[in-house]
PDB file of N, CA and C in Angstrom:
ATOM      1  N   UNK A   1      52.742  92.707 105.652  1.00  0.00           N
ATOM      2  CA  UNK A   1      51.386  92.253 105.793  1.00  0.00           C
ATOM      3  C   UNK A   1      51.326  90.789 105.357  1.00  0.00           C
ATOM      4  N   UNK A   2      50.974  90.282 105.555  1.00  0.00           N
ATOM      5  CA  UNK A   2      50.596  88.523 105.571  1.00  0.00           C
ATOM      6  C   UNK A   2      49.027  88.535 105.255  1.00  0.00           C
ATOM      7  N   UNK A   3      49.282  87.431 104.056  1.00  0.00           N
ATOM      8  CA  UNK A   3      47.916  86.982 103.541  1.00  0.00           C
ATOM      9  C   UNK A   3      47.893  85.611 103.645  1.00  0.00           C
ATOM     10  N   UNK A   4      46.539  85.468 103.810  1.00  0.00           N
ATOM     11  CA  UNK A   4      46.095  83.395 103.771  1.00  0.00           C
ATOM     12  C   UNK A   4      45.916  83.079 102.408  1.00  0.00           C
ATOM     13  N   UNK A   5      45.820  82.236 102.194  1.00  0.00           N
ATOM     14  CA  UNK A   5      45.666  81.750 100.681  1.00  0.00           C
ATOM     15  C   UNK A   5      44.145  82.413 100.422  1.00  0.00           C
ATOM     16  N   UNK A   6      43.015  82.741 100.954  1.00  0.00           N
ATOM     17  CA  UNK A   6      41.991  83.690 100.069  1.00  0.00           C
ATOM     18  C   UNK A   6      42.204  85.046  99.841  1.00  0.00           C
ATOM     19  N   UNK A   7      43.789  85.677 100.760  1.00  0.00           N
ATOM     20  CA  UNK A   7      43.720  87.145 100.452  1.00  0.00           C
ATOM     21  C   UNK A   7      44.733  86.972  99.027  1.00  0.00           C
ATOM     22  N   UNK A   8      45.290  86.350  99.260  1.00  0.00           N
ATOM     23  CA  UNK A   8      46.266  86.096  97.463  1.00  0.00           C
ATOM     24  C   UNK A   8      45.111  85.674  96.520  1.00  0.00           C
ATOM     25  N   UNK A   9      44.512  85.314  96.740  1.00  0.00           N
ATOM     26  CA  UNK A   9      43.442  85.378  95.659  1.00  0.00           C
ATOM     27  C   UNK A   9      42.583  86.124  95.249  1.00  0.00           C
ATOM     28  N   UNK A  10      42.576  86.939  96.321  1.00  0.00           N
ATOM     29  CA  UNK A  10      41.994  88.479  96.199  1.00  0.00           C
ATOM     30  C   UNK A  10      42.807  89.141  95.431  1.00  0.00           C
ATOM     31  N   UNK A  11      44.064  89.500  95.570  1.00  0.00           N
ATOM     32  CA  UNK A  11      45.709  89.855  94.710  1.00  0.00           C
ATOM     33  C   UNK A  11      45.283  89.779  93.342  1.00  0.00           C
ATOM     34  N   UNK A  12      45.087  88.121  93.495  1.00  0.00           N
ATOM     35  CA  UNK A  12      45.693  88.213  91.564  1.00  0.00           C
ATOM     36  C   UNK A  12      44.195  88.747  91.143  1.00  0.00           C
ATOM     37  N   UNK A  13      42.798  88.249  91.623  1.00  0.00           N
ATOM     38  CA  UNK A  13      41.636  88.923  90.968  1.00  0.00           C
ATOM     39  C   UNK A  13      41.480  90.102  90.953  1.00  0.00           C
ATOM     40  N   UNK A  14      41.463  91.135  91.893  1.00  0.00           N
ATOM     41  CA  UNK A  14      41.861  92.310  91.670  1.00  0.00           C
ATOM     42  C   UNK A  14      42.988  93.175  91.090  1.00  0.00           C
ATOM     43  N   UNK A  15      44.111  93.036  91.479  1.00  0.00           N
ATOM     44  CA  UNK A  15      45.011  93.829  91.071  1.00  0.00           C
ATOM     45  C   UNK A  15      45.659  93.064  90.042  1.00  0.00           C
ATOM     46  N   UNK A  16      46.007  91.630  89.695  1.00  0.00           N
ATOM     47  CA  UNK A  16      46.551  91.394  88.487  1.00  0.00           C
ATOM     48  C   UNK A  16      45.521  91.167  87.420  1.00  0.00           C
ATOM     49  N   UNK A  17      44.123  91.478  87.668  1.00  0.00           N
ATOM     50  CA  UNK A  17      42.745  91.322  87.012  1.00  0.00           C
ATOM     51  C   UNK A  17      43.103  89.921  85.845  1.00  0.00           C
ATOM     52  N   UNK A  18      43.574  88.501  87.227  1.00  0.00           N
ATOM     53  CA  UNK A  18      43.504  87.266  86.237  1.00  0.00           C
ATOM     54  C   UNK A  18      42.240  86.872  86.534  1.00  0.00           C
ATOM     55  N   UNK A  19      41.827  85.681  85.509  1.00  0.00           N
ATOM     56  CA  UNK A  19      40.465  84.762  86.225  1.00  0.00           C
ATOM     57  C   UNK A  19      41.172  83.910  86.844  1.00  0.00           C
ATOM     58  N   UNK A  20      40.920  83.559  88.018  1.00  0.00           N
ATOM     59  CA  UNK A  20      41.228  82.418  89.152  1.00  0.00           C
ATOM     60  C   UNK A  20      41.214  80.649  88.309  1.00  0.00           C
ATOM     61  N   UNK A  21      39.976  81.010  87.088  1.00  0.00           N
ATOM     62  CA  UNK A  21      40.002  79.439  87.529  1.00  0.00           C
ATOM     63  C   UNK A  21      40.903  78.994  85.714  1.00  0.00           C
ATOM     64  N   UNK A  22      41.419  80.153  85.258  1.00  0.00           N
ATOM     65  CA  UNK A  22      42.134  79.758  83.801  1.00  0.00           C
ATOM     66  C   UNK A  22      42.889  78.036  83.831  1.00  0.00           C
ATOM     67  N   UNK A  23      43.687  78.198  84.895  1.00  0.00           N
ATOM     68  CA  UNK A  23      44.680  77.523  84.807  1.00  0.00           C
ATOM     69  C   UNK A  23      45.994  77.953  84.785  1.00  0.00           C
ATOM     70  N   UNK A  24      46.287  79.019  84.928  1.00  0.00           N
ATOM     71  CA  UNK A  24      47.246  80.218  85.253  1.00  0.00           C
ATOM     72  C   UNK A  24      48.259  79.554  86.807  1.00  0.00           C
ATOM     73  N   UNK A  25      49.273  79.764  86.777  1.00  0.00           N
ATOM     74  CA  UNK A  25      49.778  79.402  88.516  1.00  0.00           C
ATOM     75  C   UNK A  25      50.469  80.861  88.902  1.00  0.00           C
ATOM     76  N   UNK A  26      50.946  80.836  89.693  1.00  0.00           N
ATOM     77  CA  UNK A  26      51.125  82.421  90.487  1.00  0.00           C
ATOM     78  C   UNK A  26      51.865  81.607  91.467  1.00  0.00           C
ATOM     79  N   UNK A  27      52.768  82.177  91.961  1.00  0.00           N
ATOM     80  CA  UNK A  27      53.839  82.193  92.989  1.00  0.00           C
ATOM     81  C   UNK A  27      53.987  83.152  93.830  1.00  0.00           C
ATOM     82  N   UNK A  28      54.231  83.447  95.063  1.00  0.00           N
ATOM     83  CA  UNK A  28      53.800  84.439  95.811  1.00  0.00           C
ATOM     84  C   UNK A  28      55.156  84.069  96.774  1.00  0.00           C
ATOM     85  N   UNK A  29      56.277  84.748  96.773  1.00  0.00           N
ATOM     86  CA  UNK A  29      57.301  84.199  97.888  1.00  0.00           C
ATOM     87  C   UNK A  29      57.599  85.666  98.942  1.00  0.00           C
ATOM     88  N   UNK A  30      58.242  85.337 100.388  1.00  0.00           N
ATOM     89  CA  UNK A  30      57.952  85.827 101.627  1.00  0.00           C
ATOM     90  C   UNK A  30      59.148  87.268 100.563  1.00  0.00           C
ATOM     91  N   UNK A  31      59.833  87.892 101.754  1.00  0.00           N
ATOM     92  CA  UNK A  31      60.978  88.926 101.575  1.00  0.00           C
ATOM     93  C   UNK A  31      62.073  88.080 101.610  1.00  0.00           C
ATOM     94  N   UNK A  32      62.303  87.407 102.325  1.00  0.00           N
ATOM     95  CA  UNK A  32      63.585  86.299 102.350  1.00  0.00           C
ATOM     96  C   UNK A  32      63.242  85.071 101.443  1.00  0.00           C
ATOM     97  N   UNK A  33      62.485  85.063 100.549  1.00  0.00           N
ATOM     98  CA  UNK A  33      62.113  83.801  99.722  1.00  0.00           C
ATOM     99  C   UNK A  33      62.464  82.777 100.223  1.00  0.00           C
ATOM    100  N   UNK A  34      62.268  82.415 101.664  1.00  0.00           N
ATOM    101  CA  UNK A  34      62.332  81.308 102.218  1.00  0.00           C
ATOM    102  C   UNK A  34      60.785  80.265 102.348  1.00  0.00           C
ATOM    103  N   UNK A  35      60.023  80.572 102.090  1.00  0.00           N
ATOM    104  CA  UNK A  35      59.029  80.218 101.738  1.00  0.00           C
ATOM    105  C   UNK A  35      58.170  80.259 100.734  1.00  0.00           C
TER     106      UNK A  35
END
């Protein structure tokens, strides 16, 4: 499944229950971590 940068932000607010605007960074890489 493929997300745009607002469904990863859906990710970490829901399921990693961070606040978005801490200052926190998050990394999000493909199956082949080529991206």
């Amino acid at each position: 499944m493929r997300k745009g940068f607002d469904g990863l932000c859906g990710v970490v607010w829901q399921h990693l229950d961070k606040d978005l605007l801490r200052g926190d960074v998050f990394v999000f890489l493909n199956k082949r971590r080529s991206h």
